[in-house]
PDB file of N, CA and C in Angstrom:
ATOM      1  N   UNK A   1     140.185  57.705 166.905  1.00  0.00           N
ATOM      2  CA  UNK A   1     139.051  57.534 167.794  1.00  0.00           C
ATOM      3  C   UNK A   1     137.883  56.960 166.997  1.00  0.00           C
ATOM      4  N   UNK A   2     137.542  56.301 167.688  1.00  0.00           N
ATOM      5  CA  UNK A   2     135.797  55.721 166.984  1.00  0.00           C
ATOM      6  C   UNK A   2     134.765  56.598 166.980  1.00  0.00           C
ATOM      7  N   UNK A   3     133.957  56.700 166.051  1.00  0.00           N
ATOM      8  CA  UNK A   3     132.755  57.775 166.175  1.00  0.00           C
ATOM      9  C   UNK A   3     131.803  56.870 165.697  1.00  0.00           C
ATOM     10  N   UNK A   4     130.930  56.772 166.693  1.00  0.00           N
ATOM     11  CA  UNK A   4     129.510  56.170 166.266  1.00  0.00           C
ATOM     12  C   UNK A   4     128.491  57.239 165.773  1.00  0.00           C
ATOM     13  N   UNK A   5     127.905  57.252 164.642  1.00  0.00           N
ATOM     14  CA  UNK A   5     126.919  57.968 164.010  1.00  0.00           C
ATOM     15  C   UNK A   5     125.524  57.537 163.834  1.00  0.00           C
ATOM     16  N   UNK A   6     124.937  58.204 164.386  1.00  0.00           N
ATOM     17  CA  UNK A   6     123.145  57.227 164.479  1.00  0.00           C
ATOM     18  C   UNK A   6     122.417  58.494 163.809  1.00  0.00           C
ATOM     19  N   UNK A   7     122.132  57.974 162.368  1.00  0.00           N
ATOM     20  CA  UNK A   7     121.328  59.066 161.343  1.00  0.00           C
ATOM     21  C   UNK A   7     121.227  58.223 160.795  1.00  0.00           C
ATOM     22  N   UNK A   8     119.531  58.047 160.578  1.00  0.00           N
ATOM     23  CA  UNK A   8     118.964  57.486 159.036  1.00  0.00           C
ATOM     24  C   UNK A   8     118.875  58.249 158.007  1.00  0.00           C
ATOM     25  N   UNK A   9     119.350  59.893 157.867  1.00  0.00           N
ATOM     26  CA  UNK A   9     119.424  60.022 155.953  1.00  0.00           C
ATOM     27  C   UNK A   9     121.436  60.316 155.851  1.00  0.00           C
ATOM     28  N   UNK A  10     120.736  59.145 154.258  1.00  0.00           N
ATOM     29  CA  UNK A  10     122.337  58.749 153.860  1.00  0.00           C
ATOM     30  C   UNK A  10     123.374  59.972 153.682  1.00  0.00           C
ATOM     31  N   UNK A  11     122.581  60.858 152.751  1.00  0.00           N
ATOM     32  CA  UNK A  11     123.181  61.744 152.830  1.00  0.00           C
ATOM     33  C   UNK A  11     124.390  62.769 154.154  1.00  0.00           C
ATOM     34  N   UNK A  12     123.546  63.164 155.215  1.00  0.00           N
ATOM     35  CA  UNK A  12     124.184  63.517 156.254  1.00  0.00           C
ATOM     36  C   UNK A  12     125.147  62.449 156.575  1.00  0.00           C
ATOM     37  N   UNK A  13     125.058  61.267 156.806  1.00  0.00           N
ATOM     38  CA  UNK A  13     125.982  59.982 157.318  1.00  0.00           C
ATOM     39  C   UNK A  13     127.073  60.520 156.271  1.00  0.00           C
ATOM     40  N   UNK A  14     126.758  60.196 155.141  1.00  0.00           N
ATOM     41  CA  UNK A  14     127.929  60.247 154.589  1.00  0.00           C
ATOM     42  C   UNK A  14     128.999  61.358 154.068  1.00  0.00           C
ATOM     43  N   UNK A  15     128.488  63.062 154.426  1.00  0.00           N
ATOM     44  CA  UNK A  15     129.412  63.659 154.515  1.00  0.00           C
ATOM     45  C   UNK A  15     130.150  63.797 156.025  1.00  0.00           C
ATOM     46  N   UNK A  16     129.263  63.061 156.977  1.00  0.00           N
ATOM     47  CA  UNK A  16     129.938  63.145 158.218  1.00  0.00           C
ATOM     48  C   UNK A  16     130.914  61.901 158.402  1.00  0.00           C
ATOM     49  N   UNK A  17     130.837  61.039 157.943  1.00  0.00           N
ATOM     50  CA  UNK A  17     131.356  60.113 157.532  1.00  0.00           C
ATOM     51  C   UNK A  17     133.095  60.519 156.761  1.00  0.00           C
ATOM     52  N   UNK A  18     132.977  61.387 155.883  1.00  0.00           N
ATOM     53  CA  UNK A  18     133.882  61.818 155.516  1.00  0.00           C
ATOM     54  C   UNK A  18     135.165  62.729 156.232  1.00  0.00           C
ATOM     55  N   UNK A  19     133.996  63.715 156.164  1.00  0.00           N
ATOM     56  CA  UNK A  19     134.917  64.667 157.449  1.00  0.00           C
ATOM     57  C   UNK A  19     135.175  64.327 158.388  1.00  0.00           C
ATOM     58  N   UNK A  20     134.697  62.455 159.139  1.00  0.00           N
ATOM     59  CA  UNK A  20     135.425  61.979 160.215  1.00  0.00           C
ATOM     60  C   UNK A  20     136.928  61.751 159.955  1.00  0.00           C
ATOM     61  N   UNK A  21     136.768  60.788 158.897  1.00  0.00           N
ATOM     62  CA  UNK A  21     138.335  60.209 157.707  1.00  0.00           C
ATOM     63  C   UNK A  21     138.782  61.145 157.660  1.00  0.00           C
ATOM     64  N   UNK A  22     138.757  62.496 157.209  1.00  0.00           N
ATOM     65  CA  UNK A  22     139.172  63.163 156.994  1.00  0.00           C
ATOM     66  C   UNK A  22     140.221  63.798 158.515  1.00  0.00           C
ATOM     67  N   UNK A  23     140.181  63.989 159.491  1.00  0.00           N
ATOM     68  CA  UNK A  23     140.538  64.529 160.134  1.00  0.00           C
ATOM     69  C   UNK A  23     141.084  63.471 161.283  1.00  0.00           C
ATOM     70  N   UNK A  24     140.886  61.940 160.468  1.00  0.00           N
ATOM     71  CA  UNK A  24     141.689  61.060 161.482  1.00  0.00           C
ATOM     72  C   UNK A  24     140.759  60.179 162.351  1.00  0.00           C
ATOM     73  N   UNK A  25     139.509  60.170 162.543  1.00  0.00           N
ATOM     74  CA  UNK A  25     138.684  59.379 163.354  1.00  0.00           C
ATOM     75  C   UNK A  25     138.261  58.037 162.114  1.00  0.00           C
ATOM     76  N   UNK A  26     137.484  57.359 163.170  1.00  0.00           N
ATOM     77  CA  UNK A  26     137.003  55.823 162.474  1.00  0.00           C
ATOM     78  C   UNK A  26     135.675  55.969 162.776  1.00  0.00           C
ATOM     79  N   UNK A  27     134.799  56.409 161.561  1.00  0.00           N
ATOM     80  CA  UNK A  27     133.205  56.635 161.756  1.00  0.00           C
ATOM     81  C   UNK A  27     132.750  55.212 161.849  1.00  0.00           C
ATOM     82  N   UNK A  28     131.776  54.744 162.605  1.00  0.00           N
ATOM     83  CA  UNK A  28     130.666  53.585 162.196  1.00  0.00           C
ATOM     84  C   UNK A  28     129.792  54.081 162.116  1.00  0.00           C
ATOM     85  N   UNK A  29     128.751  54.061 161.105  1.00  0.00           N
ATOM     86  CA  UNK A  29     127.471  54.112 160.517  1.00  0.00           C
ATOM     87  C   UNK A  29     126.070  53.131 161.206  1.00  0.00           C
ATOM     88  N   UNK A  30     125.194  53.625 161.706  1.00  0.00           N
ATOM     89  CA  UNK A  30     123.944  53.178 162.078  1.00  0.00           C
ATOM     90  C   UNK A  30     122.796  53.933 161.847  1.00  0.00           C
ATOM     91  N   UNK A  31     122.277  53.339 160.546  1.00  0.00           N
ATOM     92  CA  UNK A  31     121.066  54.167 160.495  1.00  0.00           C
ATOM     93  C   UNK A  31     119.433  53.442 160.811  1.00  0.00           C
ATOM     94  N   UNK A  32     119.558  52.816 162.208  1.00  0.00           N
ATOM     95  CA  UNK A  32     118.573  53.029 162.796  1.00  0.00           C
ATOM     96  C   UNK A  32     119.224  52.499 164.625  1.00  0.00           C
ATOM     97  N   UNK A  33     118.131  52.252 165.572  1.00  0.00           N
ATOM     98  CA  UNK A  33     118.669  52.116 166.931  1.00  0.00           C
ATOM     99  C   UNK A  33     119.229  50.349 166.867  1.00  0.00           C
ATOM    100  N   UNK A  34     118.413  49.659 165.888  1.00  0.00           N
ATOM    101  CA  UNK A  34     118.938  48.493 166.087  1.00  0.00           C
ATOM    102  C   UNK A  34     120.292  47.951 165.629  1.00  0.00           C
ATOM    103  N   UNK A  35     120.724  48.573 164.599  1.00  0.00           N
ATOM    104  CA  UNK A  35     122.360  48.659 164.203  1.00  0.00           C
ATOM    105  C   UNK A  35     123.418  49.370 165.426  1.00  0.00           C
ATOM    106  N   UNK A  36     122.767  50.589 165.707  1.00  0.00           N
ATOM    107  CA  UNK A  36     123.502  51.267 166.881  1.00  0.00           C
ATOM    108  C   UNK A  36     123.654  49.869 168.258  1.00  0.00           C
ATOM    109  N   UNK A  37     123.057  49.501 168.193  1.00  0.00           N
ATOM    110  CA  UNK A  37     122.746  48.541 169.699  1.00  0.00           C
ATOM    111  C   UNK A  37     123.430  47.871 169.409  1.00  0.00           C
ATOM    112  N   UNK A  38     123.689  46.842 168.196  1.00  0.00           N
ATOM    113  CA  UNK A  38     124.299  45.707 167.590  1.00  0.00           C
ATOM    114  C   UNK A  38     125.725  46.138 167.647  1.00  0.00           C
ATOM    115  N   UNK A  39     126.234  47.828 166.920  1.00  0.00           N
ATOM    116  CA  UNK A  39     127.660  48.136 166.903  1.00  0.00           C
ATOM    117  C   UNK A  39     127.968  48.590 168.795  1.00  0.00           C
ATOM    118  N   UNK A  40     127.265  49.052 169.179  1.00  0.00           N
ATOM    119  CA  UNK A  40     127.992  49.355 170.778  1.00  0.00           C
ATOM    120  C   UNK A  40     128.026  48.005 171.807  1.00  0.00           C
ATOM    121  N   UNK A  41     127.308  47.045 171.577  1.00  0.00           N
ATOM    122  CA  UNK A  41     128.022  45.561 172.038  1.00  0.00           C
ATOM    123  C   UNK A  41     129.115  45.154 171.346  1.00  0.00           C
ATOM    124  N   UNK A  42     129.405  45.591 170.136  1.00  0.00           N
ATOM    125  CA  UNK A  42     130.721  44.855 169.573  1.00  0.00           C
ATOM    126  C   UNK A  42     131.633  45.681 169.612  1.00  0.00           C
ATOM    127  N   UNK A  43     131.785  47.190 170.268  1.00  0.00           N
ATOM    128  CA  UNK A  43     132.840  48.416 169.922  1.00  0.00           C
ATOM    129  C   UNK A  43     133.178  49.125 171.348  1.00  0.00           C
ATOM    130  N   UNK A  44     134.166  49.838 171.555  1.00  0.00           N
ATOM    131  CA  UNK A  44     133.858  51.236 172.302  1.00  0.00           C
ATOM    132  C   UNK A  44     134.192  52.179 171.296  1.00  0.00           C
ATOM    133  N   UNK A  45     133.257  53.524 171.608  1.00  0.00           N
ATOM    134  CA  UNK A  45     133.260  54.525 171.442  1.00  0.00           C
ATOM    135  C   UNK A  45     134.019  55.587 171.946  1.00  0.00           C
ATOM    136  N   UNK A  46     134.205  56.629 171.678  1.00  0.00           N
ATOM    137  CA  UNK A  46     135.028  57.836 171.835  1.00  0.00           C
ATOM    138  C   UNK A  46     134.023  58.810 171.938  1.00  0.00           C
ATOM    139  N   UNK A  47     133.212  58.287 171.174  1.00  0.00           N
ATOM    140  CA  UNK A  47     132.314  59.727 170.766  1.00  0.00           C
ATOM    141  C   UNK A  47     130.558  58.917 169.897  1.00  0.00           C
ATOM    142  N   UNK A  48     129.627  59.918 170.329  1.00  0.00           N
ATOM    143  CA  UNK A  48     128.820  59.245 169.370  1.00  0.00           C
ATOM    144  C   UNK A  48     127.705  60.566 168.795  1.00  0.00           C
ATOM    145  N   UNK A  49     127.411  60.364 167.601  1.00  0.00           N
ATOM    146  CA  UNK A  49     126.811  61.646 166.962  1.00  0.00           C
ATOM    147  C   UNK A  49     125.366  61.015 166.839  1.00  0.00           C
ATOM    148  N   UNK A  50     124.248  61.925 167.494  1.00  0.00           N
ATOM    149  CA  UNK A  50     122.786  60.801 167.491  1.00  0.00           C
ATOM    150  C   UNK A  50     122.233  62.245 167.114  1.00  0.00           C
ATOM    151  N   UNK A  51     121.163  61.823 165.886  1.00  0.00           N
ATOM    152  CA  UNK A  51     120.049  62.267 165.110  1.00  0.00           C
ATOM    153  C   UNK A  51     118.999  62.518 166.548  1.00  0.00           C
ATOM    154  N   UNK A  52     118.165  63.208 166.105  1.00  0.00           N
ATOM    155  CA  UNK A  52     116.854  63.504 167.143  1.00  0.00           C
ATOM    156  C   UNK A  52     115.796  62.644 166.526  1.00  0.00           C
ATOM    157  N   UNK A  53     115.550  62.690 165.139  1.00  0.00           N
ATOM    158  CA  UNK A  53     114.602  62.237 164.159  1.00  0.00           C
ATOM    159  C   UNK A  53     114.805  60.770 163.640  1.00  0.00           C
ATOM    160  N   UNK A  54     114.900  59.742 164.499  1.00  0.00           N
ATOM    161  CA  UNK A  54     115.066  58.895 163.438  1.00  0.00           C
ATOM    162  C   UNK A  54     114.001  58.227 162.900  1.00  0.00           C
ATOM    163  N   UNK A  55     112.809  58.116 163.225  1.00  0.00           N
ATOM    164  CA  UNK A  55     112.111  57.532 162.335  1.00  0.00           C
ATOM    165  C   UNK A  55     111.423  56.211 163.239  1.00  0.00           C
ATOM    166  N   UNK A  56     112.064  56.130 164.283  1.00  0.00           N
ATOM    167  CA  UNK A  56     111.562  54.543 164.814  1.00  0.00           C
ATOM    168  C   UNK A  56     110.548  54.813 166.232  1.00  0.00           C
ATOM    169  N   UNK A  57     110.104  55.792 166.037  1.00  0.00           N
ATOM    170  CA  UNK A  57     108.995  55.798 167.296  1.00  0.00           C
ATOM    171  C   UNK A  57     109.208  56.642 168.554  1.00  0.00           C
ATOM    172  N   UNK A  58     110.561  56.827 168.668  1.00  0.00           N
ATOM    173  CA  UNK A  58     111.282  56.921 169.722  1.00  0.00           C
ATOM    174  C   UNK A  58     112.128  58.546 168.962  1.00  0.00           C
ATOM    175  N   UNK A  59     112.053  59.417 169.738  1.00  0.00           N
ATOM    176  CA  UNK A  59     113.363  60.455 169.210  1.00  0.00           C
ATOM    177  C   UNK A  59     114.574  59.827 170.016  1.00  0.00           C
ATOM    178  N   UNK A  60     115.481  60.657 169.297  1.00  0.00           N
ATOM    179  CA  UNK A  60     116.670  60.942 169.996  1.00  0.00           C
ATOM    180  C   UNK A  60     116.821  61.066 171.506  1.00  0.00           C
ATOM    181  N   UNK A  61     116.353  61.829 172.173  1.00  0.00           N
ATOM    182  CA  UNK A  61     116.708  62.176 173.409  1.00  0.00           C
ATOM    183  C   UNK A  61     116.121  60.805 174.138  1.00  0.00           C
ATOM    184  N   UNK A  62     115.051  60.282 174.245  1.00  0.00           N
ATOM    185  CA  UNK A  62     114.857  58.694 174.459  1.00  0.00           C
ATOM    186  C   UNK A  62     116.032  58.043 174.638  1.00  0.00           C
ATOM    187  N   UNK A  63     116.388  57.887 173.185  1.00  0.00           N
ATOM    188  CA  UNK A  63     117.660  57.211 173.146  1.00  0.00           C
ATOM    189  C   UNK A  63     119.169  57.449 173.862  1.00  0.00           C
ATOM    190  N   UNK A  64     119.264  58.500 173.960  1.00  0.00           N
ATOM    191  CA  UNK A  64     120.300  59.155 174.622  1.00  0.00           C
ATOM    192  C   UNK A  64     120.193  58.982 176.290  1.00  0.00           C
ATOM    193  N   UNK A  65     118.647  58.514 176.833  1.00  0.00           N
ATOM    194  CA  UNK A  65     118.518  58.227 178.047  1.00  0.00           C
ATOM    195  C   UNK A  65     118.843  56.876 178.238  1.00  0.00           C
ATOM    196  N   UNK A  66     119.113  56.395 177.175  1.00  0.00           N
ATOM    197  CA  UNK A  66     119.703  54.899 177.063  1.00  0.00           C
ATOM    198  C   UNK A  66     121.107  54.471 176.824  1.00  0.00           C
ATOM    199  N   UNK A  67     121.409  55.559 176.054  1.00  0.00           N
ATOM    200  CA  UNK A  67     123.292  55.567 176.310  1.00  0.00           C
ATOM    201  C   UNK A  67     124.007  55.818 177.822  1.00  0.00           C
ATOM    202  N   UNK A  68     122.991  56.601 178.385  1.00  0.00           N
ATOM    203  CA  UNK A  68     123.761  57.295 179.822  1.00  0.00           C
ATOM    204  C   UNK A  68     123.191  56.198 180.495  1.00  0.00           C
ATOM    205  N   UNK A  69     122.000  55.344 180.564  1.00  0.00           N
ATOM    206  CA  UNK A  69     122.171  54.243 181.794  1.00  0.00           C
ATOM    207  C   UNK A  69     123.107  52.940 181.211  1.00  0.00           C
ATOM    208  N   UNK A  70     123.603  53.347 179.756  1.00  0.00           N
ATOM    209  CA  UNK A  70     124.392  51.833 179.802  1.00  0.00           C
ATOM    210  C   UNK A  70     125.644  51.563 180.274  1.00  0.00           C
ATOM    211  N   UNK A  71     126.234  50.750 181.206  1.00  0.00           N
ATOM    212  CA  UNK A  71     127.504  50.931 181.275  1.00  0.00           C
ATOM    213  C   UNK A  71     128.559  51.376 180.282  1.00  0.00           C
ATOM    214  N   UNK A  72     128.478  50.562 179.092  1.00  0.00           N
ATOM    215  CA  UNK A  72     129.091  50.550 178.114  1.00  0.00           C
ATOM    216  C   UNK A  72     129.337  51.913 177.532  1.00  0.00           C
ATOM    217  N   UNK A  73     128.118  52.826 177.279  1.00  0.00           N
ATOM    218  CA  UNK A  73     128.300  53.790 176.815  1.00  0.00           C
ATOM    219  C   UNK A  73     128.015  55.257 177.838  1.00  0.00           C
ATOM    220  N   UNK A  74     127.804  54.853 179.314  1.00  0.00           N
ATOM    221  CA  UNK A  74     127.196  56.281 180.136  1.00  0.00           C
ATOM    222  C   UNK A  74     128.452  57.231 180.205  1.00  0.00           C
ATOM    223  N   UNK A  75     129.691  56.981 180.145  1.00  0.00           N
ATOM    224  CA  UNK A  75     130.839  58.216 180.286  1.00  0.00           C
ATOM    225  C   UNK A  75     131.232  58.260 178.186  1.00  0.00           C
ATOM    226  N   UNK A  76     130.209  57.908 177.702  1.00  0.00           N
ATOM    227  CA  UNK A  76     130.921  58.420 176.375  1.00  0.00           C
ATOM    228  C   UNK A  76     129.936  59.595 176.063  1.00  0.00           C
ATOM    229  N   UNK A  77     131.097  60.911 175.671  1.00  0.00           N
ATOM    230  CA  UNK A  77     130.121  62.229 174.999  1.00  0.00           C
ATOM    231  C   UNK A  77     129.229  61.803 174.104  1.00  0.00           C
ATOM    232  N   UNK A  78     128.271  62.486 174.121  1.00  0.00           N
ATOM    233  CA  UNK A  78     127.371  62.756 172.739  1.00  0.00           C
ATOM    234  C   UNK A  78     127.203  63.685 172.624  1.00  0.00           C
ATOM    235  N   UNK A  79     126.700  63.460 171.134  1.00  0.00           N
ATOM    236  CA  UNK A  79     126.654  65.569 170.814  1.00  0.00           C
ATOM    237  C   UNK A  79     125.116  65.003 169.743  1.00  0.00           C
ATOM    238  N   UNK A  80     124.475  65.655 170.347  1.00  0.00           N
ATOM    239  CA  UNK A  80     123.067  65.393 169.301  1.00  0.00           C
ATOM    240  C   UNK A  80     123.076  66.491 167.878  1.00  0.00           C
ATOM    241  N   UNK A  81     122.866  65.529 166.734  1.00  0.00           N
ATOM    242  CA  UNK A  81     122.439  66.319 165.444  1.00  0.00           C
ATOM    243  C   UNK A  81     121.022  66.400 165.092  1.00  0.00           C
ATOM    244  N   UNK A  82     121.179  67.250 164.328  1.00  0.00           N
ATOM    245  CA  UNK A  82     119.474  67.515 163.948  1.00  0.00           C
ATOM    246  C   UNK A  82     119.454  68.518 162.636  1.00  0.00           C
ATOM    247  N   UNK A  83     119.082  68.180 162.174  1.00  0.00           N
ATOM    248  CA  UNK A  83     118.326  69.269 160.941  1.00  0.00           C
ATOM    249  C   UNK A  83     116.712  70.081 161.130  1.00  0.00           C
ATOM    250  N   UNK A  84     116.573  70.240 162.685  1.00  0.00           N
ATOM    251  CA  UNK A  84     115.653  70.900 163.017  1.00  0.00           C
ATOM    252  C   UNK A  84     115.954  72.234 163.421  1.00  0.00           C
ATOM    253  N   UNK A  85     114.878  73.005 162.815  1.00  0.00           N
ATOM    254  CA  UNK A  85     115.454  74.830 163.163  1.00  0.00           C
ATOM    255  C   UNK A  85     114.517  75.498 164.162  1.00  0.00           C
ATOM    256  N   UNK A  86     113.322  75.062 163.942  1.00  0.00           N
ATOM    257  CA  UNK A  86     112.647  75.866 165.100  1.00  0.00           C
ATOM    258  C   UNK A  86     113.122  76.217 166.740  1.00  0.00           C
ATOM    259  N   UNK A  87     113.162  77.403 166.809  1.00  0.00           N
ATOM    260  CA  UNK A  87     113.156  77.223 167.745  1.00  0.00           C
ATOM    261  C   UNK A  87     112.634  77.018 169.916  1.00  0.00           C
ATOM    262  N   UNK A  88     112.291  76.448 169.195  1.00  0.00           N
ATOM    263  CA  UNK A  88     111.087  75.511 170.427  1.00  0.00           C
ATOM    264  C   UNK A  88     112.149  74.019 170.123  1.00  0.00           C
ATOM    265  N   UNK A  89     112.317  73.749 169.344  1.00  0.00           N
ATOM    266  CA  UNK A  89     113.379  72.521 168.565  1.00  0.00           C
ATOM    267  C   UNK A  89     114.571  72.715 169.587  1.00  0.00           C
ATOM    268  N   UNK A  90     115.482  73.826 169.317  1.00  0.00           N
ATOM    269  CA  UNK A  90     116.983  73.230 169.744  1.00  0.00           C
ATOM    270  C   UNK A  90     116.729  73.553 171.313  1.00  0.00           C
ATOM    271  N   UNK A  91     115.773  74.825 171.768  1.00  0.00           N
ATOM    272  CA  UNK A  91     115.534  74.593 173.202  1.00  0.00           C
ATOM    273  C   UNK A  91     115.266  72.834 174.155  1.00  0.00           C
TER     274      UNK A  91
END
């Protein structure tokens, strides 16, 4: 399965990255919205793992209101990541 990953720190990408290989999936890497945009016109997805934080103006959930109106991607799961703990955060 394809897994699209939208996280700008390398770190996280790349142990998730691993443990995708690891267990049989095909990660693509996007660490910002304009790579993500560029790989979901050229791919389908299975699955896509989206950061809350990325850095470009816009959180996550924005973005995620943009996966569900696209054709391309509105019936693919997402599962949002975050390295945020508060909780007021994961509410």
């Amino acid at each position: 399965m394809k897994v699209l990953v939208i996280d700008d720190d390398k770190s996280i990408t790349y142990s998730l990255k691993k443990v995708l290989l690891s267990v049989g999936m095909e990660p693509f890497i996007a660490e910002n919205w304009n790579q993500a945009s560029d790989l979901i016109l050229k791919e389908k997805f299975g699955l896509i793992l989206l950061d809350i934080c990325l850095g470009s103006g816009k959180n996550g959930f924005n973005h995620c209101k943009e996966l569900r109106t696209n054709p391309k991607t509105m019936d693919t799961p997402i599962i949002i990541i975050s390295a945020l703990w508060d909780y007021e955060d994961k509410i």
